[in-house]
Protein backbone atom coordinates (compact mmCIF):
# COMPACT_ATOMS: atom_id res chain seq x y z
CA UNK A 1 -8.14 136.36 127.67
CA UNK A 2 -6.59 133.07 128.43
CA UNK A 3 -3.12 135.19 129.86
CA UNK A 4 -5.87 137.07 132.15
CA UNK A 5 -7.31 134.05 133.83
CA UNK A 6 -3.84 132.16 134.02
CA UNK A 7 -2.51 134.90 135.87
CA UNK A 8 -5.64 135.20 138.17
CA UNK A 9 -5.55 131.09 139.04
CA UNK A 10 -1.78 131.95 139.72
CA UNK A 11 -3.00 135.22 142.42
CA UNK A 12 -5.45 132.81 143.80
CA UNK A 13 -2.47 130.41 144.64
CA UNK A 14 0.67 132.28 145.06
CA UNK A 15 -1.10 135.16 147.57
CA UNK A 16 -4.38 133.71 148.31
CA UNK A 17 -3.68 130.18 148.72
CA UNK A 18 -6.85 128.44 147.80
CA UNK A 19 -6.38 124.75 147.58
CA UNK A 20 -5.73 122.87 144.15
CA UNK A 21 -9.48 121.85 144.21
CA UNK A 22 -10.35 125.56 144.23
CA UNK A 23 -8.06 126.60 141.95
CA UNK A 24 -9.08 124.05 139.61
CA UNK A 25 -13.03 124.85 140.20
CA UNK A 26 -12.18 128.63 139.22
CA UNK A 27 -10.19 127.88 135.92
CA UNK A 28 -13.00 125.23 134.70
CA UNK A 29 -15.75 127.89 135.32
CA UNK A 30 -13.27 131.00 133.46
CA UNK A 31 -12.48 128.61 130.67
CA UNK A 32 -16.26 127.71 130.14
CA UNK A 33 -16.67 131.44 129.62
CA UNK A 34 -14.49 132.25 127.69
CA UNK A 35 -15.36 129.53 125.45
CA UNK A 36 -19.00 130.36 125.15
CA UNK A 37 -17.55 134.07 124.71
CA UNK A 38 -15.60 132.79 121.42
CA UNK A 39 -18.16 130.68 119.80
CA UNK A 40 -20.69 133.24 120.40
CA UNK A 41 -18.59 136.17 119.10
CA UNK A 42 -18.93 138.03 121.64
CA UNK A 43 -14.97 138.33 121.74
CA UNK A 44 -12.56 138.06 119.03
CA UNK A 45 -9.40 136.13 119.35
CA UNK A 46 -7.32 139.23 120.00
CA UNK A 47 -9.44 140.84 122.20
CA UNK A 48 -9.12 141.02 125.97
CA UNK A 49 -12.02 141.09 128.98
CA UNK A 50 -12.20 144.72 128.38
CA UNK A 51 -14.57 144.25 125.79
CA UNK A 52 -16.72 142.14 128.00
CA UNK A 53 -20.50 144.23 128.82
CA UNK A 54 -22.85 143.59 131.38
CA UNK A 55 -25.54 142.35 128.91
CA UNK A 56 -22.67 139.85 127.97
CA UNK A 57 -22.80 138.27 131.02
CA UNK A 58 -26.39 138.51 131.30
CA UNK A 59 -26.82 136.49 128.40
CA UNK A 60 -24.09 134.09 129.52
CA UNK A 61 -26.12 133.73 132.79
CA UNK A 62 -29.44 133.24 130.79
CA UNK A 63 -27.38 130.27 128.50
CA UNK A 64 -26.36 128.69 132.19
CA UNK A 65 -30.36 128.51 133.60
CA UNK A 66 -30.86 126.60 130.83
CA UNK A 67 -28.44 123.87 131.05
CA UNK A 68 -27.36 124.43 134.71
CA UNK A 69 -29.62 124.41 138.46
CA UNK A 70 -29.46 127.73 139.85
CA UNK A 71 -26.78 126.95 142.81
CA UNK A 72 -24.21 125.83 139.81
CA UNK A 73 -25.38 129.06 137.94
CA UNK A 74 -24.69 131.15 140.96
CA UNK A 75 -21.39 129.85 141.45
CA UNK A 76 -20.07 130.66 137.79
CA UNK A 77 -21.12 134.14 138.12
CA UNK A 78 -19.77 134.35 141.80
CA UNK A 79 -16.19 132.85 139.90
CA UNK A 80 -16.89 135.74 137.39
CA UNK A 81 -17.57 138.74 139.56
CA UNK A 82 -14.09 137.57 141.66
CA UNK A 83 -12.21 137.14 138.44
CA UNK A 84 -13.34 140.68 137.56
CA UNK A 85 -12.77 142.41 140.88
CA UNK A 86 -9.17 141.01 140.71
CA UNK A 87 -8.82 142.45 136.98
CA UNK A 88 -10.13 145.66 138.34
CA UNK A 89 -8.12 145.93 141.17
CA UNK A 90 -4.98 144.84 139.21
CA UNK A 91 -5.46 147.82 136.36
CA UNK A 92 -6.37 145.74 134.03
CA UNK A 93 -9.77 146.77 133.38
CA UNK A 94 -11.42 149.96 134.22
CA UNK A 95 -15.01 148.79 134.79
CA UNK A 96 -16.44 145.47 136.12
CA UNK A 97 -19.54 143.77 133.81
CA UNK A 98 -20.21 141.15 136.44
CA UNK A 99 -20.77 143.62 139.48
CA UNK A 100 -24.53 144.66 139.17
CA UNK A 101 -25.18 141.34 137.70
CA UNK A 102 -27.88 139.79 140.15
CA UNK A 103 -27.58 135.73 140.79
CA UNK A 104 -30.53 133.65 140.49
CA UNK A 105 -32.27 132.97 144.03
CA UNK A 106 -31.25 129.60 145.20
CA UNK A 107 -33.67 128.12 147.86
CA UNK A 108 -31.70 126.18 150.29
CA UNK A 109 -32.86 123.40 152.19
CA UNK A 110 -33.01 122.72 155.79
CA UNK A 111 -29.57 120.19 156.78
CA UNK A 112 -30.77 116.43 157.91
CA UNK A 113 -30.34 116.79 161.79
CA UNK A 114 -30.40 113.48 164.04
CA UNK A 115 -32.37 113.20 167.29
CA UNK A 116 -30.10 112.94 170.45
CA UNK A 117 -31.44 109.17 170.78
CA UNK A 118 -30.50 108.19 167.10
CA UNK A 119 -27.25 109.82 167.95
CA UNK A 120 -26.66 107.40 171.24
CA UNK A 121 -27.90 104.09 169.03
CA UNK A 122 -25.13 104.92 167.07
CA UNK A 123 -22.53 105.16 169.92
CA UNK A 124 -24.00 101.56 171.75
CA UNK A 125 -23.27 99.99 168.65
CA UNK A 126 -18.71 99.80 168.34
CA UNK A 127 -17.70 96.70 170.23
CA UNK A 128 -15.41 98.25 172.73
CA UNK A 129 -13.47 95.44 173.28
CA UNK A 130 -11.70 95.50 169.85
CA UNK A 131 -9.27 97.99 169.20
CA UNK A 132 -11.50 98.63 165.88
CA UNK A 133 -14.89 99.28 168.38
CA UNK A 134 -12.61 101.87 170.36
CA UNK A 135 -11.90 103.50 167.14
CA UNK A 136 -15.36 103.52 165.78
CA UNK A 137 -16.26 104.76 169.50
CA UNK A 138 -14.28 107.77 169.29
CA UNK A 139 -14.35 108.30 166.06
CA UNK A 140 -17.95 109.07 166.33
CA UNK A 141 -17.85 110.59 169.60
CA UNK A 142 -15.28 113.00 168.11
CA UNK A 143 -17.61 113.75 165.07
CA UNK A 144 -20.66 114.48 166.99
CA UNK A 145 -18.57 116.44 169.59
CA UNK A 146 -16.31 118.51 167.33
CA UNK A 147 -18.31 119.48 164.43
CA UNK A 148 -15.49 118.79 162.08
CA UNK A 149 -15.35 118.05 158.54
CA UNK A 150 -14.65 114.61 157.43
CA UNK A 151 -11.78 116.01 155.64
CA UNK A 152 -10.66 117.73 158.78
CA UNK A 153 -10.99 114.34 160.78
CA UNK A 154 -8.85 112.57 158.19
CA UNK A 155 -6.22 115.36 159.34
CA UNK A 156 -5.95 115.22 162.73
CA UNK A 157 -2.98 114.00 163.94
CA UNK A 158 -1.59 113.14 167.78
CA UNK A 159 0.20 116.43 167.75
CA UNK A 160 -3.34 118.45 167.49
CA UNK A 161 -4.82 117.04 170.69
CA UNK A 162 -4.42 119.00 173.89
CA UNK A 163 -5.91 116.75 176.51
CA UNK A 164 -5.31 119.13 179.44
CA UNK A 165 -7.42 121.97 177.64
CA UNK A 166 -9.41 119.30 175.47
CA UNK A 167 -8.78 121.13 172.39
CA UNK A 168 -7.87 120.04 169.52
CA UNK A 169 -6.74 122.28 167.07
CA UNK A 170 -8.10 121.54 162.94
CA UNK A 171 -6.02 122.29 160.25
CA UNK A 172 -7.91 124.58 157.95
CA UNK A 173 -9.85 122.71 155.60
CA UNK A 174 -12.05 125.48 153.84
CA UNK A 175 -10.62 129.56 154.17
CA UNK A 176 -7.10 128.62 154.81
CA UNK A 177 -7.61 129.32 158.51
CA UNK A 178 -6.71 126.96 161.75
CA UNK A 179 -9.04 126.87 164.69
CA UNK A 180 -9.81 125.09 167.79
CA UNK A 181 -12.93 122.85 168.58
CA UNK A 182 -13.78 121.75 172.23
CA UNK A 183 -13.70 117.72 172.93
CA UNK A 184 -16.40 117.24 175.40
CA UNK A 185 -16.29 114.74 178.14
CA UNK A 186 -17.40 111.75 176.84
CA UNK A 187 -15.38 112.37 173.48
CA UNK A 188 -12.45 112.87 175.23
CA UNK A 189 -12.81 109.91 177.44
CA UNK A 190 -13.20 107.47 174.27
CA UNK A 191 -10.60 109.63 172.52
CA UNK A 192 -7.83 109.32 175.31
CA UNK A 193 -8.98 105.30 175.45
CA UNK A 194 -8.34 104.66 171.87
CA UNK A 195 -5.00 106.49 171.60
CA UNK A 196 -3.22 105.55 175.03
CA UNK A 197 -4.82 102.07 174.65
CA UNK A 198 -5.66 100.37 171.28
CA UNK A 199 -4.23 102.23 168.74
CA UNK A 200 -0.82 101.27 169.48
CA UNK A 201 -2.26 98.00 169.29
CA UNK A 202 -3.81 98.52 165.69
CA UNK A 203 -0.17 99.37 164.57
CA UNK A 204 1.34 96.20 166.61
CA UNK A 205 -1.18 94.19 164.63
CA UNK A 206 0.47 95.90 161.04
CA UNK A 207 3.53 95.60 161.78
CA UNK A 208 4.44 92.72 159.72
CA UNK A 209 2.58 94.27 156.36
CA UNK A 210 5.60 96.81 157.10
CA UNK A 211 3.63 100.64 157.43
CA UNK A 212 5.01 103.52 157.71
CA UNK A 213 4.75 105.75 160.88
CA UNK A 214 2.10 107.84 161.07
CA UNK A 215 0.73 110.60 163.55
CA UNK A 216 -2.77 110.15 162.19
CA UNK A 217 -5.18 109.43 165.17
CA UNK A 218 -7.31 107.74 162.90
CA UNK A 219 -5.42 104.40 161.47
CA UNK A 220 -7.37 101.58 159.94
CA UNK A 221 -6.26 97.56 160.63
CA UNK A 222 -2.87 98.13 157.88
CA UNK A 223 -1.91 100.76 160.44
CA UNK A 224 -2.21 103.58 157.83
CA UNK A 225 -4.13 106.47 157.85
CA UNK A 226 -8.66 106.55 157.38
CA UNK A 227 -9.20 108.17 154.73
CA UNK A 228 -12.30 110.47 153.78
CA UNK A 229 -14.17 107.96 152.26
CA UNK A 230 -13.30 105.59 154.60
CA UNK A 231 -14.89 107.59 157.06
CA UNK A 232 -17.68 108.48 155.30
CA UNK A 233 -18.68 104.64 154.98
CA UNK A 234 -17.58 103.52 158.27
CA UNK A 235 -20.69 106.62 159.42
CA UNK A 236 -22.96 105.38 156.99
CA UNK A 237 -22.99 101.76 157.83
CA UNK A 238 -23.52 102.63 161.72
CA UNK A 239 -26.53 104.90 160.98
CA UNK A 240 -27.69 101.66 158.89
CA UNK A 241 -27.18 99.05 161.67
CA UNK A 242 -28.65 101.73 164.35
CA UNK A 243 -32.05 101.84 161.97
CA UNK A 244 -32.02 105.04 160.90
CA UNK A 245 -34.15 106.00 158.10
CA UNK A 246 -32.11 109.03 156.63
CA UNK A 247 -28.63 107.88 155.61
CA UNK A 248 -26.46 109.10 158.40
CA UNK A 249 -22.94 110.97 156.98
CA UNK A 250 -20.44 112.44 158.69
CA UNK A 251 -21.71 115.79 157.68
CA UNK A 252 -24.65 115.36 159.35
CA UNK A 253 -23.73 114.73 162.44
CA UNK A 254 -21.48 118.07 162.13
CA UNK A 255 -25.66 119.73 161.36
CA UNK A 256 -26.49 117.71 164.42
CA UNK A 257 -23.79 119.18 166.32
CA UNK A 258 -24.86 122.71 165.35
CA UNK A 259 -28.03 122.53 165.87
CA UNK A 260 -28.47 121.05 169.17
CA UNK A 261 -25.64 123.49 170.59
CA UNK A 262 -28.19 126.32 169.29
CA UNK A 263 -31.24 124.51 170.47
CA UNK A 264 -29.50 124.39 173.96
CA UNK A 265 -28.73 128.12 174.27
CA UNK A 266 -25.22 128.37 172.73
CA UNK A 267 -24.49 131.79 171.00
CA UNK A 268 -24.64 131.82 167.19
CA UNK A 269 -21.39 133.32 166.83
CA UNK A 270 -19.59 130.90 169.17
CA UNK A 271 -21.56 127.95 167.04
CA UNK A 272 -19.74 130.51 164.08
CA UNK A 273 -16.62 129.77 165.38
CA UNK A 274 -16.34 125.98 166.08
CA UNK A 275 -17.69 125.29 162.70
CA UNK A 276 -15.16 127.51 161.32
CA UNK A 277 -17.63 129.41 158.71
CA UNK A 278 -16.26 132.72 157.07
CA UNK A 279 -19.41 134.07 157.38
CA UNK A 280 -22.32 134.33 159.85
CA UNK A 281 -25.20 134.07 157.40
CA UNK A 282 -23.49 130.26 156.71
CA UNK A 283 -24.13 129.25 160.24
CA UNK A 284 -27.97 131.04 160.19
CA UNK A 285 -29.06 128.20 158.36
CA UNK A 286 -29.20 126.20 161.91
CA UNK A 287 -31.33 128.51 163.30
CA UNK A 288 -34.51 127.58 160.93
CA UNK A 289 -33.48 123.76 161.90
CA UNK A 290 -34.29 125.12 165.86
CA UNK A 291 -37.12 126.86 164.57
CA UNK A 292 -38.58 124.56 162.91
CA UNK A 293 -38.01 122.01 165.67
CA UNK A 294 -39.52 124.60 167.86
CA UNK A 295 -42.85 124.86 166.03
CA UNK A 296 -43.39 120.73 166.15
CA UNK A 297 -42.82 120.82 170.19
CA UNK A 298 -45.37 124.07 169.95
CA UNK A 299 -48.10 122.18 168.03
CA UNK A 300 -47.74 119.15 169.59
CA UNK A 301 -47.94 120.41 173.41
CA UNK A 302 -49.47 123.86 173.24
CA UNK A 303 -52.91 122.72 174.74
CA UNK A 304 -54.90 124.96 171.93
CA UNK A 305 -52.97 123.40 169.20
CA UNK A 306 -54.25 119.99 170.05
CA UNK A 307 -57.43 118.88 168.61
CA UNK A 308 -60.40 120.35 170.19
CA UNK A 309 -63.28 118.40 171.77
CA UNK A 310 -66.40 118.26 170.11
CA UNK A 311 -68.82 121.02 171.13
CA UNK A 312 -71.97 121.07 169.28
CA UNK A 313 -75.20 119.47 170.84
């Protein structure tokens, strides 16, 4: 069993190149079942995933509702049903267990979305002139603009920008795909202020700790690159000091993003494409957001929502 998986964690990064993080991810979830296939006896030493039966992985699924939530539970049966597709596909097995195995339903909730005035507290905030406010400045217009991951953002380098289209183009942070995202106006006008302006001062001012050069557009005060985290906190504490209840991550300003584009008209399949999702049914999600925004401007202006006068007498 454990030569099957090894060689299916090598498919996944020799042709399929998944990152390290998903490779990993896959070989923790195979190893777990295996495992729990061995000190069950399900599976003898010797014996190979051929001998694996759907009521198998039933039961394996029944043993993960009771220790796991149903997402995590779905996951490790999506890992198995790939695993076994691959094994199929290779000649290795002649029937798949996992196929008709049906995940548990997982209920997702609705993404925290800001308000478009929560959004612009945020942006008064950076003191623009410091080169770190011009950062901060960008930084968020960029996140709000471009709907990209915080991963993605710690990418971007000077090389990615296209000012005359403003474009930027994202290094592929989940599918292994490259895409473009649109800098509006204001975004672009912080954006080209930081970088022509104050970033080059941010490295003047770490020159003598001795950095190396970097392309990064986003540097902190060492003159090395922001990193994730970085990010994360540097969003967090300006959703703080702007009074907003929720906590404010860089994620949700990329749900913020998405949802206003939709709640102003924009295609769903163009809203698709700038968040770089595989799949369409990963961007639906926004659409309840509108909805649901939809249904509080209903009831609280539709004239026979509102409470009725008195009547009687």
């Amino acid at each position: 069993m454990q030569k099957h998986i090894d060689d299916f964690l090598a498919y996944l990064r020799d042709v399929k190149n998944h990152s390290p993080h998903t490779i990993r991810n896959y070989g923790l979830d195979l190893n777990q079942f295996r495992e729990w296939l061995y000190n069950e006896k399900h599976l003898k030493p010797n014996q190979g995933p051929e001998k694996v039966t759907y009521l198998v992985v039933r039961r394996y699924l029944a043993h993960l509702g009771s220790t796991y939530e149903r997402s995590s539970s779905a996951r490790k049966l999506s890992t198995l049903k790939a695993f076994w597709k691959w094994l199929e596909r290779d000649g290795r097995v002649i029937t798949n267990p996992a196929a008709a195995v049906i995940a548990p339903k997982i209920s997702r909730p609705l993404p925290n979305v800001l308000e478009l005035r929560d959004i612009e507290a945020m942006l008064e905030l950076p003191d623009l002139t410091s080169p770190i406010g011009k950062r901060d400045r960008a930084l968020l217009e960029w996140l709000y603009s471009s709907g990209a991951r915080v991963a993605e953002t710690a990418k971007l380098n000077l090389e990615d920008l296209d000012w005359k289209k403003s474009e930027a183009r994202i290094e592929a942070g989940k599918g292994g795909k490259d895409r473009l995202v649109i800098m509006g106006e204001p975004c672009l006008k912080a954006l080209r202020s930081y970088v022509e302006d104050w970033r080059s001062e941010l490295l003047k001012r770490a020159k003598k700790d001795g950095p190396k050069p970097t392309q990064s557009v986003w540097i902190n005060g060492r003159g090395t690159t922001l990193s994730p985290h970085a990010i994360y906190i540097l969003v967090r504490d300006y959703g703080r000091e702007a009074g907003i209840a929720e906590e404010v991550t860089p994620h949700v300003l990329r749900h913020s993003f998405a949802t206003h584009l939709l709640e102003g008209g924009a295609d769903l399949r163009v809203v698709q494409e700038l968040l770089g999702h595989k799949t369409l049914s990963a961007t639906q999600i926004y659409t309840r957001v509108s909805t649901s925004h939809l249904q509080k401007v209903y009831a609280a202006t539709h004239p026979r929502d509102r409470e009725l006068p008195d009547l009687k007498g």
